[in-house]
Structure formats: structure tokens, C-alpha cells
C-alpha atoms as a PDB file:
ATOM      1  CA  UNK A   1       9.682  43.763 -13.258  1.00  0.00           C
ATOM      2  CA  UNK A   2      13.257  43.343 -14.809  1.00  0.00           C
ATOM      3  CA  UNK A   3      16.049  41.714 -13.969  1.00  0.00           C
ATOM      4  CA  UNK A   4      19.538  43.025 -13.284  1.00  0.00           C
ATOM      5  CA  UNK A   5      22.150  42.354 -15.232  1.00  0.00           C
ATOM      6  CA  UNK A   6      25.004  40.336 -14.352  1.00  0.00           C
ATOM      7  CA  UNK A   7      28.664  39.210 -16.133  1.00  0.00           C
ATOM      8  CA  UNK A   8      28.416  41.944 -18.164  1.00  0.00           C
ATOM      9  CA  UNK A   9      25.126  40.869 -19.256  1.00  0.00           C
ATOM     10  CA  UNK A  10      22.237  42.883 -20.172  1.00  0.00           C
ATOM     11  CA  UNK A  11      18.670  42.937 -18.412  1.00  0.00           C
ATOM     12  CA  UNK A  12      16.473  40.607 -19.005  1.00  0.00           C
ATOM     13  CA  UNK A  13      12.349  42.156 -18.819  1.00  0.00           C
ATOM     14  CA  UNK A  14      10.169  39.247 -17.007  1.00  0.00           C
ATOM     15  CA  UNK A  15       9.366  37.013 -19.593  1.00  0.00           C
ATOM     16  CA  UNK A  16       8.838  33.075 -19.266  1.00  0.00           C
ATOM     17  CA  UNK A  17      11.510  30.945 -18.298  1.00  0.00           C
ATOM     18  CA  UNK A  18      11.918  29.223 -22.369  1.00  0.00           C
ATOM     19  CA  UNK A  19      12.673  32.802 -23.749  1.00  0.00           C
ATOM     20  CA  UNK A  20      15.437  34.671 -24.218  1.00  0.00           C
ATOM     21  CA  UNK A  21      15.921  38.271 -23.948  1.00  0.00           C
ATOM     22  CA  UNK A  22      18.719  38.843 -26.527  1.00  0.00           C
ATOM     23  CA  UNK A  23      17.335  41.140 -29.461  1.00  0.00           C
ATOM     24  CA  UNK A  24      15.357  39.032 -31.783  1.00  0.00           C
ATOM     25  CA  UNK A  25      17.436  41.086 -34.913  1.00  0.00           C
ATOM     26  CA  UNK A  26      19.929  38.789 -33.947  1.00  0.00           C
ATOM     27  CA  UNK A  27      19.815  34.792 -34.006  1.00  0.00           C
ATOM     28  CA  UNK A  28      21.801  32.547 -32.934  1.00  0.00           C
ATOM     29  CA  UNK A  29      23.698  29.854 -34.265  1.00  0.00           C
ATOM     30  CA  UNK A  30      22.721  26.365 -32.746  1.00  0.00           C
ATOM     31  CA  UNK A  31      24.674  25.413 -29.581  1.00  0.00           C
ATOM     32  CA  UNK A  32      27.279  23.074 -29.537  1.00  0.00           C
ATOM     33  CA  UNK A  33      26.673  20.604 -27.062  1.00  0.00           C
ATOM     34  CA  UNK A  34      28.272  22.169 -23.210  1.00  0.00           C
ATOM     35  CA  UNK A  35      29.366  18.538 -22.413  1.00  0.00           C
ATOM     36  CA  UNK A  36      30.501  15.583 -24.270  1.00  0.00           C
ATOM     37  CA  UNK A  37      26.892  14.234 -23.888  1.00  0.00           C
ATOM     38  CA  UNK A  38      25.137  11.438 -25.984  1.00  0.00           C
ATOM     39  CA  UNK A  39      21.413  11.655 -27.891  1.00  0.00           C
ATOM     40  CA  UNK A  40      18.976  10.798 -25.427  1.00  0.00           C
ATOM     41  CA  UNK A  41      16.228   9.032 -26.822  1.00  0.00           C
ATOM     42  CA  UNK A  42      12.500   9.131 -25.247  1.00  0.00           C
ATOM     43  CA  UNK A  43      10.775   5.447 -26.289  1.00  0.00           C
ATOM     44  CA  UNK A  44       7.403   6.787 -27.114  1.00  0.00           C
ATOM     45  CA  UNK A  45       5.281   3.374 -26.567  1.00  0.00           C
ATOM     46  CA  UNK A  46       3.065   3.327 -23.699  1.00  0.00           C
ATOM     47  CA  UNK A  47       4.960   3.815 -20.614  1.00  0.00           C
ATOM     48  CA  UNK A  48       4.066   0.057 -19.315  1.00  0.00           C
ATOM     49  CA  UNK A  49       6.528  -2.524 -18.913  1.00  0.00           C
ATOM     50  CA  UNK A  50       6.364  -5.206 -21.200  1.00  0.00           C
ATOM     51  CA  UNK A  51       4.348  -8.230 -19.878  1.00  0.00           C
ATOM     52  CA  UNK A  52       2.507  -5.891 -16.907  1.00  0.00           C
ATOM     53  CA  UNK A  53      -1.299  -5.363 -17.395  1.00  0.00           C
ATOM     54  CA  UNK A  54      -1.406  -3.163 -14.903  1.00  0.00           C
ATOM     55  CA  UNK A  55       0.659   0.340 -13.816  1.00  0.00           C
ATOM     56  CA  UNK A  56       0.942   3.046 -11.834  1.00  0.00           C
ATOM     57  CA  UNK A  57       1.902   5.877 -13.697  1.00  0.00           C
ATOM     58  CA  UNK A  58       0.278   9.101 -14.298  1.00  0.00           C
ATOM     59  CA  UNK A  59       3.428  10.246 -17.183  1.00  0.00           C
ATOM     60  CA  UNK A  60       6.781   9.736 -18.679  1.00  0.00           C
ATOM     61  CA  UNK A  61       9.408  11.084 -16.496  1.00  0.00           C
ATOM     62  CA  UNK A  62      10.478  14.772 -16.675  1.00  0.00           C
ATOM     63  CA  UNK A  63      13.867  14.487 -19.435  1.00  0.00           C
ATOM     64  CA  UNK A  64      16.730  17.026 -18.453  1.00  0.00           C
ATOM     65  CA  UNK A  65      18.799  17.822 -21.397  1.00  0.00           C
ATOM     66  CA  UNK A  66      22.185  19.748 -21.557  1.00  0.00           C
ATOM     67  CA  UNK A  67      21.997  22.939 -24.293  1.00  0.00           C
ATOM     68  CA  UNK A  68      23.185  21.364 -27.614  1.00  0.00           C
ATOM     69  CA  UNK A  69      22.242  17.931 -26.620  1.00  0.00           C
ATOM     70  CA  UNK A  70      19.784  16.485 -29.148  1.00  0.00           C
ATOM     71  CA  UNK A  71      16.341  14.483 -27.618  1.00  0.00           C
ATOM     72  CA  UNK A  72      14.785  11.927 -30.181  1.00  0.00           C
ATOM     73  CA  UNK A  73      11.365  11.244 -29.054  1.00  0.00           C
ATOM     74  CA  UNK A  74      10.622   7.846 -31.293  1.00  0.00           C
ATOM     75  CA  UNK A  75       8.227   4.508 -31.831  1.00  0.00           C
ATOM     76  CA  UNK A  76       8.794   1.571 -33.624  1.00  0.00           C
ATOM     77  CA  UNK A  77       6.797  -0.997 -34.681  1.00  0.00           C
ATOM     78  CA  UNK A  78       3.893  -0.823 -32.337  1.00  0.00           C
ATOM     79  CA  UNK A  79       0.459  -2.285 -32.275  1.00  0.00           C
ATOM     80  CA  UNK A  80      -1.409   1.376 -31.564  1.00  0.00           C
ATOM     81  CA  UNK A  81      -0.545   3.942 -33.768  1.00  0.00           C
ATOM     82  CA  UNK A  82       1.367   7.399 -32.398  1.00  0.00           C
ATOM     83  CA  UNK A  83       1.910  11.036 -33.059  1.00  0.00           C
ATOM     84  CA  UNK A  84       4.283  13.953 -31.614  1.00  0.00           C
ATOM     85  CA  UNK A  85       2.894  17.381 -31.196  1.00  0.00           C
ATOM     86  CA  UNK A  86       4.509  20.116 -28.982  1.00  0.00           C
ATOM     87  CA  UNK A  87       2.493  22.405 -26.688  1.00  0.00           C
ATOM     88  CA  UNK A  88       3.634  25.520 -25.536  1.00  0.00           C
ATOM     89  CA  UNK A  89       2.008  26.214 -22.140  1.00  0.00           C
ATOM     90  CA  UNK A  90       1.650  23.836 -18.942  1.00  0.00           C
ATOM     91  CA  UNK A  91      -1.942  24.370 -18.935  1.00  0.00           C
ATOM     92  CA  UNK A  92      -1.832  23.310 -22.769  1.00  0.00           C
ATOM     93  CA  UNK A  93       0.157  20.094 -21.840  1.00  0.00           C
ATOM     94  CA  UNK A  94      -1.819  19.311 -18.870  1.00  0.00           C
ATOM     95  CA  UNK A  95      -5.510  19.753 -20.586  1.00  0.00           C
ATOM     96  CA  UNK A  96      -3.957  17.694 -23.543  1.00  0.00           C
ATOM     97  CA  UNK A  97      -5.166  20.808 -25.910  1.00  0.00           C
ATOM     98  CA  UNK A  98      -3.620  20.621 -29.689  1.00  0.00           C
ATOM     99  CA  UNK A  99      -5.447  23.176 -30.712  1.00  0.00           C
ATOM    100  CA  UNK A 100      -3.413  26.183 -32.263  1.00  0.00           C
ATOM    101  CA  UNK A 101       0.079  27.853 -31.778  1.00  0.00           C
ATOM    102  CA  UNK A 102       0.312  23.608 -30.847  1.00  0.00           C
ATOM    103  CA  UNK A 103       3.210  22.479 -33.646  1.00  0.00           C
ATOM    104  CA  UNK A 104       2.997  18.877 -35.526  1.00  0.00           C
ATOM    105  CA  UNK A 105       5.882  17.694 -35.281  1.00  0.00           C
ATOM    106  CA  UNK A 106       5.699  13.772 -36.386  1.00  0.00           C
ATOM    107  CA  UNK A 107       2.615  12.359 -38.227  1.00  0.00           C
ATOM    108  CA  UNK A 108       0.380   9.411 -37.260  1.00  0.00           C
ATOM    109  CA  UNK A 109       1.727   6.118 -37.940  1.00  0.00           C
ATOM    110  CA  UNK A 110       3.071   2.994 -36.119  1.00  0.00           C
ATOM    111  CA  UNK A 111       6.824   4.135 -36.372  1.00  0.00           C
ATOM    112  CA  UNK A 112       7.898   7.295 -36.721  1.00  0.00           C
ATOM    113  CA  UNK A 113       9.985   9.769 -34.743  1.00  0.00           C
ATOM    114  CA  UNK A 114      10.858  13.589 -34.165  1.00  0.00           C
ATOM    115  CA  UNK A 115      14.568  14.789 -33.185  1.00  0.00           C
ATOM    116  CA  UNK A 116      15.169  18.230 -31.786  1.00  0.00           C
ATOM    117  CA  UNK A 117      18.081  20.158 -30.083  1.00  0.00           C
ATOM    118  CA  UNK A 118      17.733  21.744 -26.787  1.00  0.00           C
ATOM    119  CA  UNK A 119      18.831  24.979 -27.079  1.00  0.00           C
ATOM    120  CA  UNK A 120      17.745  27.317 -24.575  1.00  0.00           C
ATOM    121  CA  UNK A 121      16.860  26.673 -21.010  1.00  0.00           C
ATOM    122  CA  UNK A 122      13.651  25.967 -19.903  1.00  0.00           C
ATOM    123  CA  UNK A 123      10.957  23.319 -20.234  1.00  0.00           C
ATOM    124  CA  UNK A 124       9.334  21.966 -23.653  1.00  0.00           C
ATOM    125  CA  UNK A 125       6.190  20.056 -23.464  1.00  0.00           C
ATOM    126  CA  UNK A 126       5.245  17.221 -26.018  1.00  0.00           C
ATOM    127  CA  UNK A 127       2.584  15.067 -26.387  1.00  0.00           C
ATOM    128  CA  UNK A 128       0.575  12.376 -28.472  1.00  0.00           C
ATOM    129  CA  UNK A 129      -3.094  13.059 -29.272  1.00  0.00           C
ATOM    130  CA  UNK A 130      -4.187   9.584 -30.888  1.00  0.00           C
ATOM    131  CA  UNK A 131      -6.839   8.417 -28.339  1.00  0.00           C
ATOM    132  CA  UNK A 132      -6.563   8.745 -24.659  1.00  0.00           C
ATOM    133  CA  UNK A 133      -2.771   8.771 -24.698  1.00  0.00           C
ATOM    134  CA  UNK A 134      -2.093  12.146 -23.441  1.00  0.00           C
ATOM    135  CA  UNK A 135      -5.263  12.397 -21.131  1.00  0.00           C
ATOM    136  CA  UNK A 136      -4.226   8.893 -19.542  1.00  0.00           C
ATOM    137  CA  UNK A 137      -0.804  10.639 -19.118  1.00  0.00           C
ATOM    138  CA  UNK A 138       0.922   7.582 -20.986  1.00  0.00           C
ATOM    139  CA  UNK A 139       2.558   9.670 -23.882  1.00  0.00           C
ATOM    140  CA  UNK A 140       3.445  13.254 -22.580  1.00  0.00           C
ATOM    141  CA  UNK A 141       6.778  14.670 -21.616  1.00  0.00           C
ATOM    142  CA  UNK A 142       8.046  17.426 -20.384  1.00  0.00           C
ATOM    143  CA  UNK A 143      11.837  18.045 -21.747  1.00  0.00           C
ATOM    144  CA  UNK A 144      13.653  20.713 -19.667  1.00  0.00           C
ATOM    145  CA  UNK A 145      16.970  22.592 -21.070  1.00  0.00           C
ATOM    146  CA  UNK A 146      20.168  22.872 -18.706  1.00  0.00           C
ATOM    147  CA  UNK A 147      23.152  24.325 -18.578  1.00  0.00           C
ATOM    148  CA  UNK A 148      25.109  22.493 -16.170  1.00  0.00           C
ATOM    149  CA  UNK A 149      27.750  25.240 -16.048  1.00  0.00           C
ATOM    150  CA  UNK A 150      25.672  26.858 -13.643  1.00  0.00           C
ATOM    151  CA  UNK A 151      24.932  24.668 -11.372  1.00  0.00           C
ATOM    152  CA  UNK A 152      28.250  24.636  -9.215  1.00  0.00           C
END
């Protein structure tokens, strides 16, 4: 299946949803940021609020960031220690598996943090594999890419 093109555009062969289908001879230059837009910043400790033993949440909500924005997925000072790794597949994400093409992308230690730009559409999944963090669904998020320029 392909898709037709549009705006001049070229068509697109059915690929997933974080790819692009321009010609990989060519990159391209990081995105500036589509709207004035601040850093967001994911708080990677345990998604409980402080001074509740007990909570109801299965993971961190889903992050929507505009192409050029920058995410900063970061931990500071905490009593359990933390990584960062990104998964490419919802399966991947889902079965908490960090096996290989899985990226490190911040090490084990009780601060740290990982900063990225969204530049493409589409969802990116990251995750923590110290302990039962991903499996108990307290340190997983799913980051998806927007362009609000379409969305009229």
C-alpha cells in the first residue's frame, strides 16, 4: 500500500507512523520549534503523590510534544535509584523488554536525566528497567510528536 501524495508532496510507501519517507541520502536539519513552546519536563520519580501510600495508576500520562520542542525526562535526589532507556515498539514498551535495538539513554543513579527533541511525528516510548518500575507501570512514557499546524 502507498499513499498519495499531497501539497506537492511525494508518496509515502506504508511504513510506521515515527518514520519518514523522505530519501535517507538526505537529512535533515533539527526543527525549530512550530510554536513558541517551553521544555516540558517529565519528573521521573514514581508517579505517587507525595505523602499517599497508596495509588491508582497503571503509567505516566501519554506527553504530546510540538516538533522542535525539547522533552527532559529527569530525577533528582531520590531514595530508589533510576535509569532511561528507549524502546522502539509498543509491544517492547508494554512487555518492559530492554533487550536489543533498546537505546541507553541515561545511566543508573539517583539523579540523572536525558533531554531529547521531538522531531518527527509519532510516538516514542521510554522506560526505566531498575526493579519493577516499568512492569508496575510507574516509570514508562509514551512521548508522541505533533504538529499542531495540522490540526485545524
Amino acid at each position: 500500500m502507498t499513499t498519495s501524495p499531497t501539497n506537492g508532496g511525494t508518496a509515502c510507501p506504508t511504513s510506521p507512523e515515527t518514520r519518514s519517507c523522505s530519501p535517507a541520502s538526505s537529512p535533515t536539519p533539527a526543527p525549530t520549534p512550530l510554536l513558541s513552546t517551553p521544555k516540558l519536563t517529565v519528573n521521573w520519580d514514581y508517579m505517587v503523590p507525595s505523602g499517599v501510600t497508596w495509588f491508582n495508576v497503571s503509567e505516566m500520562p501519554l506527553v504530546h510534544c510540538e516538533i522542535g520542542q525539547n522533552v527532559e525526562i529527569s530525577w533528582s535526589n531520590t531514595n530508589i535509584q533510576h535509569n532511561v532507556y528507549e524502546v522502539y515498539s509498543f509491544s517492547r514498551y508494554i512487555e518492559c523488554d530492554f533487550n536489543a535495538p533498546s537505546t541507553y539513554r541515561a545511566a543508573v543513579a539517583n539523579s540523572g536525566n536525558f533531554t531529547f527533541t521531538c522531531d518527527s511525528m509519532g510516538t516514542r516510548f521510554f522506560a526505566c528497567s531498575v526493579g519493577k518500575a516499568c512492569s508496575k507501570g510507574k516509570q514508562r512514557v509514551r512521548v508522541h510528536g505533533i504538529d499542531s499546524r495540522k490540526t485545524k
